[in-house]
C-alpha atoms as a PDB file:
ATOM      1  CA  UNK A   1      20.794-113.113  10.058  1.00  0.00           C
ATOM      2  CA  UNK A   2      24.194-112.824  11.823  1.00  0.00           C
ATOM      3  CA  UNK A   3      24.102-108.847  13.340  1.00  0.00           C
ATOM      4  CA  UNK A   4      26.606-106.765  13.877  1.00  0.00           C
ATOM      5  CA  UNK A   5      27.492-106.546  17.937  1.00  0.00           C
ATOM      6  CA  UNK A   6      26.417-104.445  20.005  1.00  0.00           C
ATOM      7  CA  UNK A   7      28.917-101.437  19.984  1.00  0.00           C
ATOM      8  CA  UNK A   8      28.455-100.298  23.625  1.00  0.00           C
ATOM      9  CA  UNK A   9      29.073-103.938  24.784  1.00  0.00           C
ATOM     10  CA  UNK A  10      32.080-103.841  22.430  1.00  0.00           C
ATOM     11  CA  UNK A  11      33.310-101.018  24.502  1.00  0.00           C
ATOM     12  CA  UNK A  12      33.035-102.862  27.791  1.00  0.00           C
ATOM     13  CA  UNK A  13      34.678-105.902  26.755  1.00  0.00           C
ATOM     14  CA  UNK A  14      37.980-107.238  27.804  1.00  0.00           C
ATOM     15  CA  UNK A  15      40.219-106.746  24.377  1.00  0.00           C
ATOM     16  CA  UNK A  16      40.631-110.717  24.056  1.00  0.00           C
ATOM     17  CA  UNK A  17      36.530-111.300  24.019  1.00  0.00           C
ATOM     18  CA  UNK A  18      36.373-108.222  21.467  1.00  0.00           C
ATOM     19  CA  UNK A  19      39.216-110.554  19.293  1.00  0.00           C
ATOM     20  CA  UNK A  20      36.418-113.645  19.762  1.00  0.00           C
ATOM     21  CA  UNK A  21      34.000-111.755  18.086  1.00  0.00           C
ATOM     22  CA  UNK A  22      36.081-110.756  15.174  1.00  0.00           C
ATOM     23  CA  UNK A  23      36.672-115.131  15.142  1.00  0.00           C
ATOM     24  CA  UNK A  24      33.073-115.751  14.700  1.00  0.00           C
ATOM     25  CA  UNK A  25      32.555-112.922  12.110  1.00  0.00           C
ATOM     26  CA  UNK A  26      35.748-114.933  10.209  1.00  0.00           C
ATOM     27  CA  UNK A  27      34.136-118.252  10.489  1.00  0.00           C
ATOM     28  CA  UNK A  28      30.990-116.934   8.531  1.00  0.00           C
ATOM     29  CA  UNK A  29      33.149-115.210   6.159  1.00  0.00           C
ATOM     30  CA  UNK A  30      31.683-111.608   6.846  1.00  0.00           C
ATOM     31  CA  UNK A  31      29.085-112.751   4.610  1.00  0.00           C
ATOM     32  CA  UNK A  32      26.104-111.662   6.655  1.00  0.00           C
ATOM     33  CA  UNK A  33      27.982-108.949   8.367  1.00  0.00           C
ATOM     34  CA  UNK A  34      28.796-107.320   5.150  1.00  0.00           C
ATOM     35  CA  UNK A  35      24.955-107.646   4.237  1.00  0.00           C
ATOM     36  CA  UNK A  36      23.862-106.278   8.128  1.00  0.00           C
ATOM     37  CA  UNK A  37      26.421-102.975   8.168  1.00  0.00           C
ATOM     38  CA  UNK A  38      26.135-102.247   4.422  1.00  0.00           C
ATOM     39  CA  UNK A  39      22.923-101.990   3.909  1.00  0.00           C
ATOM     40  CA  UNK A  40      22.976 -99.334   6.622  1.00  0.00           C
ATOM     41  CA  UNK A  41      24.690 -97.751   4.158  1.00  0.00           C
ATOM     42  CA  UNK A  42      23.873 -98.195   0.804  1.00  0.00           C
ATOM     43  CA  UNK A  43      20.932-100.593   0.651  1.00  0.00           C
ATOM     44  CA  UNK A  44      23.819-103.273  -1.240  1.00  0.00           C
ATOM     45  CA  UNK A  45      26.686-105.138  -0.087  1.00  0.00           C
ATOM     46  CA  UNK A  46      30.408-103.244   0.073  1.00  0.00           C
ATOM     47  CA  UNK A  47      32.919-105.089  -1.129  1.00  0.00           C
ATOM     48  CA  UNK A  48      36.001-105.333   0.744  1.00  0.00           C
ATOM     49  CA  UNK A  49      38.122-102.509  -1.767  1.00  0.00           C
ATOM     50  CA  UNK A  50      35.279 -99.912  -1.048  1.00  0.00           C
ATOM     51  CA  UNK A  51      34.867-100.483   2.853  1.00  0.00           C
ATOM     52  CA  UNK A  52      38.725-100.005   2.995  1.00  0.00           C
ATOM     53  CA  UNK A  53      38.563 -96.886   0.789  1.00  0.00           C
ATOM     54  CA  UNK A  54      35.955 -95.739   3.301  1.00  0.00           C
ATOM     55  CA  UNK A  55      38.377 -96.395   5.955  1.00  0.00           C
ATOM     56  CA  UNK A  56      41.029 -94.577   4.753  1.00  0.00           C
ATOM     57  CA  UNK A  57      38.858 -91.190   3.391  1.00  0.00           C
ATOM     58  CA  UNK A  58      37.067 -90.998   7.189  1.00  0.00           C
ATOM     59  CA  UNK A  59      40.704 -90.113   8.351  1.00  0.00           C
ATOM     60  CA  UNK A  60      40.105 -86.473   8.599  1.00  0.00           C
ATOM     61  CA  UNK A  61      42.825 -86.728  11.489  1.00  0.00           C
ATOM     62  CA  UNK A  62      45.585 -86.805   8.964  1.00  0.00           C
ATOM     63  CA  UNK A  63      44.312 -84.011   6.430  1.00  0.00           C
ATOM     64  CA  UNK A  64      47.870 -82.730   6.677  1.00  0.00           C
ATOM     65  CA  UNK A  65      49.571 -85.030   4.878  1.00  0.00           C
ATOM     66  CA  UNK A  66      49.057 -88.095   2.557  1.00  0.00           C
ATOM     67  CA  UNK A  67      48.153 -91.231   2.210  1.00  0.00           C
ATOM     68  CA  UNK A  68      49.284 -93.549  -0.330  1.00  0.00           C
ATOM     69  CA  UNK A  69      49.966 -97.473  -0.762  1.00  0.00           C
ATOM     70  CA  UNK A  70      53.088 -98.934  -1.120  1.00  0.00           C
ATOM     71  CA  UNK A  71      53.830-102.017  -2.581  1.00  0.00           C
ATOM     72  CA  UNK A  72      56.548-103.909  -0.783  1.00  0.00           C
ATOM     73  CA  UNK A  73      57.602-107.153  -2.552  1.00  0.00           C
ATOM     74  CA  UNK A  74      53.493-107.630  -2.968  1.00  0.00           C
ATOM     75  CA  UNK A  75      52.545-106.502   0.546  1.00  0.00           C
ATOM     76  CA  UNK A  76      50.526-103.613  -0.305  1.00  0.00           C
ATOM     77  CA  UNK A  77      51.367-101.011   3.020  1.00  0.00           C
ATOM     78  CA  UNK A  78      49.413 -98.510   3.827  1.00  0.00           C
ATOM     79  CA  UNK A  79      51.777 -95.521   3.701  1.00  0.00           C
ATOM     80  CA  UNK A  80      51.287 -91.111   5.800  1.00  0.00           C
ATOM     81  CA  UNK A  81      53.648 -88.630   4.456  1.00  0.00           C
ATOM     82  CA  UNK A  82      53.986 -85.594   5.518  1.00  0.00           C
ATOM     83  CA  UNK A  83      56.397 -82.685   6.371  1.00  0.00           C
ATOM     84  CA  UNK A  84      59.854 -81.239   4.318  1.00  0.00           C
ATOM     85  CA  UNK A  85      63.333 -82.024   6.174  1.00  0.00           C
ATOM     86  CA  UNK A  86      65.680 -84.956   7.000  1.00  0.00           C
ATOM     87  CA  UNK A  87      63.798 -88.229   6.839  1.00  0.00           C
ATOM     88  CA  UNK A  88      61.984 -89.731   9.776  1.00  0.00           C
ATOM     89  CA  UNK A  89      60.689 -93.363  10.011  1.00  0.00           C
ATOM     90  CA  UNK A  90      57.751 -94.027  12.207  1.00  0.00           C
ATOM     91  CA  UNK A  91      56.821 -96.516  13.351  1.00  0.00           C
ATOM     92  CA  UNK A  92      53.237 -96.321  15.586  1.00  0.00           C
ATOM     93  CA  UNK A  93      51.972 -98.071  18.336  1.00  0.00           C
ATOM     94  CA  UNK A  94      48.826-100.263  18.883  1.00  0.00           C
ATOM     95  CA  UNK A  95      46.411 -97.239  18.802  1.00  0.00           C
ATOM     96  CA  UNK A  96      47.351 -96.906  14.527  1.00  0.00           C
ATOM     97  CA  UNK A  97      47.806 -93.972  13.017  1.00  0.00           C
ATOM     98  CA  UNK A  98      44.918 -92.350  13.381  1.00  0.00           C
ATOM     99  CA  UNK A  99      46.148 -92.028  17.080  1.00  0.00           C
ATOM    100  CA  UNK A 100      49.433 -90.727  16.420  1.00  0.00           C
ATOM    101  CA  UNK A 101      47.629 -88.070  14.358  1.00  0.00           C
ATOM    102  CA  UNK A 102      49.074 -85.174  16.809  1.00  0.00           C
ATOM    103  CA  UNK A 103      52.839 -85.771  17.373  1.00  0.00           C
ATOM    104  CA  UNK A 104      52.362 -86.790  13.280  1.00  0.00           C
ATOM    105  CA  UNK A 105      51.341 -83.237  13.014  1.00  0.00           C
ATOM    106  CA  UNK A 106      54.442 -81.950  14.938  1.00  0.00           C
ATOM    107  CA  UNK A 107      57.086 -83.618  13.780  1.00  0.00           C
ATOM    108  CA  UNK A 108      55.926 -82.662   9.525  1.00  0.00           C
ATOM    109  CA  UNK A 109      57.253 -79.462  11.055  1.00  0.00           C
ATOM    110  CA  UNK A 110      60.855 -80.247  11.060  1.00  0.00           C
ATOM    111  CA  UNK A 111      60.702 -83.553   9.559  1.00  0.00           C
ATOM    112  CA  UNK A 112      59.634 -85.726   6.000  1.00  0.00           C
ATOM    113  CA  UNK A 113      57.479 -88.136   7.905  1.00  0.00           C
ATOM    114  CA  UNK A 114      57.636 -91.440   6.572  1.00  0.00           C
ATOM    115  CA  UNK A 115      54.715 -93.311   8.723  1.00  0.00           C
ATOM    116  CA  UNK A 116      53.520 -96.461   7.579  1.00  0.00           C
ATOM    117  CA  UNK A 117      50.939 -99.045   9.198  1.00  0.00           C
ATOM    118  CA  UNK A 118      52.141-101.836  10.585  1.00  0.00           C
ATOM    119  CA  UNK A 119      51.582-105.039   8.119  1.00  0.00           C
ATOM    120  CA  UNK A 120      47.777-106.205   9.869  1.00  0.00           C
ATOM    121  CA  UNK A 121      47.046-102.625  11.222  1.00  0.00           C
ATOM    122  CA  UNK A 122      44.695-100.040   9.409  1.00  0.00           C
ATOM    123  CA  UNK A 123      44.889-100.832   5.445  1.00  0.00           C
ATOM    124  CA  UNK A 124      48.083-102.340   5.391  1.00  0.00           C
ATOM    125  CA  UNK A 125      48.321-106.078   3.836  1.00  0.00           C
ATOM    126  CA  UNK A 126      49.776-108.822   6.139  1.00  0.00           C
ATOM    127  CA  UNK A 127      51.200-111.728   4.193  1.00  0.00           C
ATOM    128  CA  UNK A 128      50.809-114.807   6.370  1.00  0.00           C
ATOM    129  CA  UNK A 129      55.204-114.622   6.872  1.00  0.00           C
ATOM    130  CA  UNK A 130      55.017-111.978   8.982  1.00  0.00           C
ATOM    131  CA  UNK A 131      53.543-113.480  12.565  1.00  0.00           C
ATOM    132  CA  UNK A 132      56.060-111.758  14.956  1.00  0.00           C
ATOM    133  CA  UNK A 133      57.518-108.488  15.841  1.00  0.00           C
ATOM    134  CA  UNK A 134      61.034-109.901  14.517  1.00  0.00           C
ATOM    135  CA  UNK A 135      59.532-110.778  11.442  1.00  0.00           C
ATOM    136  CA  UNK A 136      58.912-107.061  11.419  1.00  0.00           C
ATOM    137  CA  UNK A 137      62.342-106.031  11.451  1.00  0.00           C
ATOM    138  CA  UNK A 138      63.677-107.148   8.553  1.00  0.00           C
ATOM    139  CA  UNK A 139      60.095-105.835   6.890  1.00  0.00           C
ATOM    140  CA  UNK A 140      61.226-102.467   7.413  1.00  0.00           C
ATOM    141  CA  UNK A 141      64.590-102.824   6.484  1.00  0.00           C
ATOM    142  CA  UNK A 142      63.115-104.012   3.458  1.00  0.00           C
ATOM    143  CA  UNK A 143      60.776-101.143   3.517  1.00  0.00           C
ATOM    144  CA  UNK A 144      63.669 -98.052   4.314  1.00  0.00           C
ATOM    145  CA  UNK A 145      65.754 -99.407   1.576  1.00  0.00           C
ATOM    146  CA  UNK A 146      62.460 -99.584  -1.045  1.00  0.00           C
ATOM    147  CA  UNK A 147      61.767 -96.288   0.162  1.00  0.00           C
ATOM    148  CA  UNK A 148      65.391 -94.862  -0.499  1.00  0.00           C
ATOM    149  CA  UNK A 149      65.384 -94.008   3.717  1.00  0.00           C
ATOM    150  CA  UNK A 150      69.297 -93.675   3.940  1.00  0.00           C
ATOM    151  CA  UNK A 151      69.695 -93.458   7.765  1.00  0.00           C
ATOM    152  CA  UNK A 152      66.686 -91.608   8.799  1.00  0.00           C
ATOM    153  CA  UNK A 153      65.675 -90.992  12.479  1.00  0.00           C
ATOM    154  CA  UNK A 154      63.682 -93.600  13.591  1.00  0.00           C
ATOM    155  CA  UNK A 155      61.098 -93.093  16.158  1.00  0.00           C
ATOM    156  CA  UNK A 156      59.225 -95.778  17.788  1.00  0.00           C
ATOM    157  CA  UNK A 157      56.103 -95.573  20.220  1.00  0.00           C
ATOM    158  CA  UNK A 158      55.149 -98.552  22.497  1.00  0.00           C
ATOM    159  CA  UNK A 159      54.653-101.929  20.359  1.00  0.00           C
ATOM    160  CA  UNK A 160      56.511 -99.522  17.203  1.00  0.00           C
ATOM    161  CA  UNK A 161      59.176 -98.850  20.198  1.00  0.00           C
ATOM    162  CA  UNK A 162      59.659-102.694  19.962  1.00  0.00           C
ATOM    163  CA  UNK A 163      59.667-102.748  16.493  1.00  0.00           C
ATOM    164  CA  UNK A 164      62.078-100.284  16.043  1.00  0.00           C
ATOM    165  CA  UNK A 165      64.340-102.008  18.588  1.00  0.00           C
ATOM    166  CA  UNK A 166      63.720-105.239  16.385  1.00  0.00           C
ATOM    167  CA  UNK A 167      64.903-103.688  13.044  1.00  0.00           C
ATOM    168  CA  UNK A 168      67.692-101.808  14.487  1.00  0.00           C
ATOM    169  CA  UNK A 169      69.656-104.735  16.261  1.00  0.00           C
ATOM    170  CA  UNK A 170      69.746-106.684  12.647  1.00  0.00           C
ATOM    171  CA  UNK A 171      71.407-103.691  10.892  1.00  0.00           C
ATOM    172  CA  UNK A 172      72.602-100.603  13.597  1.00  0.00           C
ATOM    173  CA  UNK A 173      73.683 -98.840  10.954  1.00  0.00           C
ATOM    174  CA  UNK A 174      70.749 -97.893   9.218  1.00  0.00           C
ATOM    175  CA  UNK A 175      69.619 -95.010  11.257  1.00  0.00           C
ATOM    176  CA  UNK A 176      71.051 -91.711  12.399  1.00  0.00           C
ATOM    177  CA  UNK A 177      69.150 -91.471  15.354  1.00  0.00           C
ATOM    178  CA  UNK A 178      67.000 -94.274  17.145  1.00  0.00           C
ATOM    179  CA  UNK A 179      64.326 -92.621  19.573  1.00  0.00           C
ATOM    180  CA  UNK A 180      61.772 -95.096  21.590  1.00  0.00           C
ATOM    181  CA  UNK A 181      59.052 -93.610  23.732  1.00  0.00           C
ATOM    182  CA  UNK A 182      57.711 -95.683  26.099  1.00  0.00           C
ATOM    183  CA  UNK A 183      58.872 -98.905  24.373  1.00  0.00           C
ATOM    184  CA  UNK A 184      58.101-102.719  24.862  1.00  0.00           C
ATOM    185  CA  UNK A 185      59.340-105.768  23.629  1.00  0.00           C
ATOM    186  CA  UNK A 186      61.190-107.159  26.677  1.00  0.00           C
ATOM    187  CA  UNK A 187      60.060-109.860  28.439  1.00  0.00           C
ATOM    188  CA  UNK A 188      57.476-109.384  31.106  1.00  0.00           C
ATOM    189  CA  UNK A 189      58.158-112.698  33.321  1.00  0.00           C
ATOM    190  CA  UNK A 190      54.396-113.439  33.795  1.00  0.00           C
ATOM    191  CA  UNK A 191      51.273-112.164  32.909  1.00  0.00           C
ATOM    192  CA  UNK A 192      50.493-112.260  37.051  1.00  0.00           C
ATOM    193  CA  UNK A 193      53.578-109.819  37.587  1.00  0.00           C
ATOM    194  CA  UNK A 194      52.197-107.235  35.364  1.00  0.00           C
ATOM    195  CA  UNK A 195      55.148-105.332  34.770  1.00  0.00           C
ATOM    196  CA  UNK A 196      53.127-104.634  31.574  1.00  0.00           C
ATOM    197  CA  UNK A 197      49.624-104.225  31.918  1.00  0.00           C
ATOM    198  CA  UNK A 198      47.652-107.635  30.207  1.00  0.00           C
ATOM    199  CA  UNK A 199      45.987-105.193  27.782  1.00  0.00           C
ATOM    200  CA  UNK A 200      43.412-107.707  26.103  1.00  0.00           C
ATOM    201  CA  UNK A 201      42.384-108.280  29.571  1.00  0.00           C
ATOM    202  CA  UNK A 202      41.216-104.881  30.478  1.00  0.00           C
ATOM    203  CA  UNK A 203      37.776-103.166  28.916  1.00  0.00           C
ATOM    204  CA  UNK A 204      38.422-100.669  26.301  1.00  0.00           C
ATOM    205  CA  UNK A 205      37.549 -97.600  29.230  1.00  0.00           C
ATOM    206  CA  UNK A 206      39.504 -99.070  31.706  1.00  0.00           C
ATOM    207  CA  UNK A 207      42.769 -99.838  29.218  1.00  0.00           C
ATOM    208  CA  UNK A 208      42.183 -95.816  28.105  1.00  0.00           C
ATOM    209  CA  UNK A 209      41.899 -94.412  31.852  1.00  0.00           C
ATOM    210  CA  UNK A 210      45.303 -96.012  31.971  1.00  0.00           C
ATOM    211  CA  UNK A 211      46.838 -95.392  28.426  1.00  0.00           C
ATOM    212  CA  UNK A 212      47.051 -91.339  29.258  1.00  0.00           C
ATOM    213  CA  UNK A 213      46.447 -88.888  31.585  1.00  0.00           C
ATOM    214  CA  UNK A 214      44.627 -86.748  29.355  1.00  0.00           C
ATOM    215  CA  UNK A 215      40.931 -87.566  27.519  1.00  0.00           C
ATOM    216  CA  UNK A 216      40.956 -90.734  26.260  1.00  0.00           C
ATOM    217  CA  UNK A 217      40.950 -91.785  22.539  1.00  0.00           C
ATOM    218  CA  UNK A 218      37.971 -92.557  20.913  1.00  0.00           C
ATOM    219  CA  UNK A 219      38.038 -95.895  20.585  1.00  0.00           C
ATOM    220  CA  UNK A 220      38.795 -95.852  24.465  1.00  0.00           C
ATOM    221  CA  UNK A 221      35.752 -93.944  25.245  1.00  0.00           C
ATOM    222  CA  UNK A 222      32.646 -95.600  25.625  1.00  0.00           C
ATOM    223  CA  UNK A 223      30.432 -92.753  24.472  1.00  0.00           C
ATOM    224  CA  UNK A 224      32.437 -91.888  21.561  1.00  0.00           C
ATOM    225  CA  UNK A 225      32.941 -95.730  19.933  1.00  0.00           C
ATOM    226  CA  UNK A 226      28.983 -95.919  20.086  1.00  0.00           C
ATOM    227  CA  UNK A 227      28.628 -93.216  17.882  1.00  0.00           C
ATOM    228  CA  UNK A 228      31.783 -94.077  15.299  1.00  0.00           C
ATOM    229  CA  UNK A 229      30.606 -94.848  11.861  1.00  0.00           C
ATOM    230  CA  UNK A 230      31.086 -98.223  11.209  1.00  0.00           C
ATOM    231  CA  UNK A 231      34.252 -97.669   8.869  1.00  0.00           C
ATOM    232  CA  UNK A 232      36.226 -96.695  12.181  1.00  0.00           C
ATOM    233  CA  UNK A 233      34.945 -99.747  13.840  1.00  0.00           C
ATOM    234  CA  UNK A 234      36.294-101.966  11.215  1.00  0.00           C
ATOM    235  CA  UNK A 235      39.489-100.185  11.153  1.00  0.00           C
ATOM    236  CA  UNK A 236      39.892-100.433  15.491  1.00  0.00           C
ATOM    237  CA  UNK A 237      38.982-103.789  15.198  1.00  0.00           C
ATOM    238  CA  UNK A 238      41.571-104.736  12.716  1.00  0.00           C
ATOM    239  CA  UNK A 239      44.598-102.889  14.661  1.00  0.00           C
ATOM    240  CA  UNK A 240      43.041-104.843  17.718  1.00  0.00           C
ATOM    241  CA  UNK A 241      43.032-107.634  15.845  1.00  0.00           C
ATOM    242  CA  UNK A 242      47.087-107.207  14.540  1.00  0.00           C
ATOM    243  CA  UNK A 243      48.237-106.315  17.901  1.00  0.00           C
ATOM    244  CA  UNK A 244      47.098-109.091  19.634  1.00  0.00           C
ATOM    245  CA  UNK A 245      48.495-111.496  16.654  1.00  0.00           C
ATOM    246  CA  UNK A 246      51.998-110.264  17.278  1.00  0.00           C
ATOM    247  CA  UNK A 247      51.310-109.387  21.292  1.00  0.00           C
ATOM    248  CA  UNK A 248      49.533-112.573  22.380  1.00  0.00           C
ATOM    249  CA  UNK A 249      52.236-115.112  23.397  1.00  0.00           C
ATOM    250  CA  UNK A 250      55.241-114.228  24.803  1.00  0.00           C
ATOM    251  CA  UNK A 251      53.301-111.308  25.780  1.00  0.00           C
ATOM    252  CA  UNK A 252      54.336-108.268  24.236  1.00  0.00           C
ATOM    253  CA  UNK A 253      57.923-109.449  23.926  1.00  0.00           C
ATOM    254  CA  UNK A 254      60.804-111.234  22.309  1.00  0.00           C
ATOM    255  CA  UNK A 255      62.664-113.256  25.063  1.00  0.00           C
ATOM    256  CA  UNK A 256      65.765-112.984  22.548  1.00  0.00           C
ATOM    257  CA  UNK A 257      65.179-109.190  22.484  1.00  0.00           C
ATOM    258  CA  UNK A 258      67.463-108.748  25.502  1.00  0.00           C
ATOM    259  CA  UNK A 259      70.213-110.357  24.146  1.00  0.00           C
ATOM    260  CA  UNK A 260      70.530-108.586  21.018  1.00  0.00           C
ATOM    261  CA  UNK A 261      69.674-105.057  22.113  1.00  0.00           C
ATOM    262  CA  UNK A 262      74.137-104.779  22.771  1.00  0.00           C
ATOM    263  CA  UNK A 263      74.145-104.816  18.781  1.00  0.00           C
ATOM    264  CA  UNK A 264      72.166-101.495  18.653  1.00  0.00           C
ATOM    265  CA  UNK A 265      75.087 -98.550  18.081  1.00  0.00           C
ATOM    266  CA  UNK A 266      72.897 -96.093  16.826  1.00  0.00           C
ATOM    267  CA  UNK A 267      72.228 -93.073  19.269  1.00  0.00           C
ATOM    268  CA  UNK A 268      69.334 -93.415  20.992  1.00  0.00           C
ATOM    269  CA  UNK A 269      66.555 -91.273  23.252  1.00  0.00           C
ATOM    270  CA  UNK A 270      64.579 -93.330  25.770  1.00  0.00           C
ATOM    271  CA  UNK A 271      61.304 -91.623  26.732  1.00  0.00           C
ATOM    272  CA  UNK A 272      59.047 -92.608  29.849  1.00  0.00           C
ATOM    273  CA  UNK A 273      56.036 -90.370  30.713  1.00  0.00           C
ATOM    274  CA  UNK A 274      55.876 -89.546  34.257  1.00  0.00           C
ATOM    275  CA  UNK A 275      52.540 -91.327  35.404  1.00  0.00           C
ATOM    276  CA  UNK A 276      52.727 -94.130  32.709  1.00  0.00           C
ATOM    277  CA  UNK A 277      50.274 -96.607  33.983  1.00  0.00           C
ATOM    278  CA  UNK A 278      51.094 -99.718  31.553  1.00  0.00           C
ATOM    279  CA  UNK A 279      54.578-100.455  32.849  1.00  0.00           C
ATOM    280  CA  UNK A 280      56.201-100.950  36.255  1.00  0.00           C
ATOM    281  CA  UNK A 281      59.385 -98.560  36.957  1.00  0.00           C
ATOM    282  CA  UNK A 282      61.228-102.414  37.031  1.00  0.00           C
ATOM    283  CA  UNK A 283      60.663-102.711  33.655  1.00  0.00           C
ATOM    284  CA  UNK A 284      61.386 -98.826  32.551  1.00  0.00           C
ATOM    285  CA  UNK A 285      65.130-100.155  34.327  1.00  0.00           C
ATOM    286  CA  UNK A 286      65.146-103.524  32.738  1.00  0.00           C
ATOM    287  CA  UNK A 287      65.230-101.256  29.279  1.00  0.00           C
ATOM    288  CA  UNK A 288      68.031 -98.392  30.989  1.00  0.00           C
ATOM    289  CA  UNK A 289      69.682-101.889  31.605  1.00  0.00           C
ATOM    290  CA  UNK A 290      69.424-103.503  28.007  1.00  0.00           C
ATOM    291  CA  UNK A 291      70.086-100.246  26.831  1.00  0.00           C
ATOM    292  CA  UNK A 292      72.685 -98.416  28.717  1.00  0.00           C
ATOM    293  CA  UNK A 293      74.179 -96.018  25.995  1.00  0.00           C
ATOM    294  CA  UNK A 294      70.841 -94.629  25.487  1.00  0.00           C
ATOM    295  CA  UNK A 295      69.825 -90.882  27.189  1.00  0.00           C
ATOM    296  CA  UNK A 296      66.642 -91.823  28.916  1.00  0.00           C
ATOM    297  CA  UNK A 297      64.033 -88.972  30.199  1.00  0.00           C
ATOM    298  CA  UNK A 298      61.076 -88.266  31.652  1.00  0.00           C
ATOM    299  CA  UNK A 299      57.624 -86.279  29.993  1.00  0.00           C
ATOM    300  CA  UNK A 300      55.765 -84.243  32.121  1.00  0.00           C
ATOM    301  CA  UNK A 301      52.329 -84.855  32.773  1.00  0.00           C
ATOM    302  CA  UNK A 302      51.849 -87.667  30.384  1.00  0.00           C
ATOM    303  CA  UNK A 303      51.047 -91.346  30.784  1.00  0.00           C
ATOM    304  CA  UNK A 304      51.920 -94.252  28.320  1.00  0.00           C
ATOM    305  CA  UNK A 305      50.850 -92.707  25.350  1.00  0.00           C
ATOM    306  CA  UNK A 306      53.254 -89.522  25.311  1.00  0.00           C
ATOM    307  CA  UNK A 307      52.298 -88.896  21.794  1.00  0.00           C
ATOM    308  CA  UNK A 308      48.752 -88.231  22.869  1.00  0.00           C
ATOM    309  CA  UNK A 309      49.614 -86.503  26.039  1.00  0.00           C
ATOM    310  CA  UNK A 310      52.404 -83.949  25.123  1.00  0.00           C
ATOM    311  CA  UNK A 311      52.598 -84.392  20.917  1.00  0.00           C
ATOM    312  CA  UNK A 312      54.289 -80.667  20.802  1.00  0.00           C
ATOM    313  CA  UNK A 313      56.727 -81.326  23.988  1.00  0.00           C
ATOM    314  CA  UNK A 314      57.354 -84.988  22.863  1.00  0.00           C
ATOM    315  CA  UNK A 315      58.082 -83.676  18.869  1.00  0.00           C
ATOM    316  CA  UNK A 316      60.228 -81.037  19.849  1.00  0.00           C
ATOM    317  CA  UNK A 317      62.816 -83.422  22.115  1.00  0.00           C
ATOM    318  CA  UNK A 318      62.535 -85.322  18.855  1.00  0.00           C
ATOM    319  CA  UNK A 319      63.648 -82.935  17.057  1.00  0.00           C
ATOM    320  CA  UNK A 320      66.516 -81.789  19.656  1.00  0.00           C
ATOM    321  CA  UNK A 321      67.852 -84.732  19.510  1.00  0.00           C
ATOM    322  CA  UNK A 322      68.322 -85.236  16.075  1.00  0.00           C
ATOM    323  CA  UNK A 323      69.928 -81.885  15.289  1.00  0.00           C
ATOM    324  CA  UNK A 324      72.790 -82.173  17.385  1.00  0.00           C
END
């Protein structure tokens, strides 16, 4: 019998070795897997439509709102809304939506909150087209105009920063205001310069002493992921799995990105945190550089992952910024 790995090890592991483990599981097919986890469970096997309803219903995080499917040219995507007011698209880093739970929260304030997962991430379908973040772009384009989004703010956090970038130099005009906090997507040189931190390199608790300066997210904290049911572990794993798809080479970038970021015309609100620990102050420039029409600012006491950090400070700038 093939078991299920050891979830404190799990939490120790560099992300790429966590990524090998999902390979082997693959290879067998999740046959024995399926048998070792569900019967935990149930005493049968799950098949693949109830562990993902699982998934989704364990979201207590997101009680505020709903979640639906949407089906996007036969991509099913996995869709949050939430909120009354203008339109806002977005679009969430590599932590899913389960860890944007708290600015999500804010922003339904003032806000409809259109948040999907990214095509690979949490119960969204990924078609084997869609390989790269520029792939992406024209996804959501797809996906605003499906949706009836007629220039909505768009808000994008970390990898969704990139995407958002992605989408918006194809067609500028299809936002009213573009907002990325603590975006990437431009090239990093090298791995060796670390100008963004090799994240599949670093253990889960090391990656989430550096993601925030607050408590880390659960599936950053070692004593917490030991103690997730297993439908959270699946879900993790597949947004680790997704990110590093689209992340893994060029590293968390686009080299074209650079050289189509001009195109963007939209307004747009650059957001650092203060003590981010994932990118260098070179490459917070390189993006005042690529961007230099954009407003860029600084969030107190927060690291990389603002959202987490400050989700009523970071929501309310939002909002600012799209009611002028």
């Amino acid at each position: 019998m093939f078991l299920t790995p050891d979830r404190a090890k799990i939490a120790q592991m560099p992300q790429l070795h966590v990524q090998l483990i999902l390979a082997g599981h693959r290879s067998l097919k999740n046959k024995e897997l399926d048998v070792s986890v569900s019967r935990q469970h149930s005493g049968r096997i799950k098949s693949e439509g109830e562990w993902r309803a699982m998934e989704t219903a364990c979201l207590d995080e997101l009680d505020f709102g709903t979640l639906s499917t949407v089906d996007l040219l036969g991509t099913g995507v996995e869709m949050f809304t939430a909120g009354s007011g203008d339109p806002l698209l977005f679009l969430h880093g590599i932590d899913g939506l389960e860890g944007s739970a708290a600015v999500l929260r804010e922003l339904a304030k003032t806000f409809t909150v259109h948040a999907p997962s990214h095509p690979g991430f949490g119960n969204s379908q990924r078609p084997a087209r869609l390989d790269r973040v520029d792939d992406l772009g024209y996804f959501y384009l797809d996906l605003m105009a499906q949706l009836g989004l007629d220039r909505p703010v768009v808000v994008g956090i970390s990898f969704g920063g990139w995407v958002a970038a992605e989408t918006l130099t194809k067609e500028p005009a299809r936002a009213a205001q573009l907002v990325l906090v603590s975006p990437l997507g431009l090239p990093t040189a090298d791995r060796r310069v670390q100008h963004v931190a090799d994240i599949f390199m670093l253990s889960r608790q090391e990656l989430g002493k550096r993601m925030q300066v607050g408590a880390p997210e659960p599936g950053s904290d070692m004593a917490v992921l030991t103690k997730l049911p297993e439908e959270r572990i699946r879900r993790l794993m597949r947004n680790d799995e997704a990110a590093s798809l689209y992340g893994w080479t060029p590293y968390m970038s686009n080299p074209k990105l650079a050289d189509r970021l001009h195109r963007i015309s939209t307004p747009t609100l650059m957001l650092w945190g203060d003590s981010d620990a994932i990118v260098s102050a070179a490459y917070r420039e390189r993006w005042r550089a690529a961007l230099p029409q954009a407003e860029v600012e600084t969030i107190a006491e927060a690291g990389h992952r603002i959202h987490a950090d400050q989700p009523a400070a970071l929501a309310a700038r939002i909002a600012a910024f799209a009611g002028r």
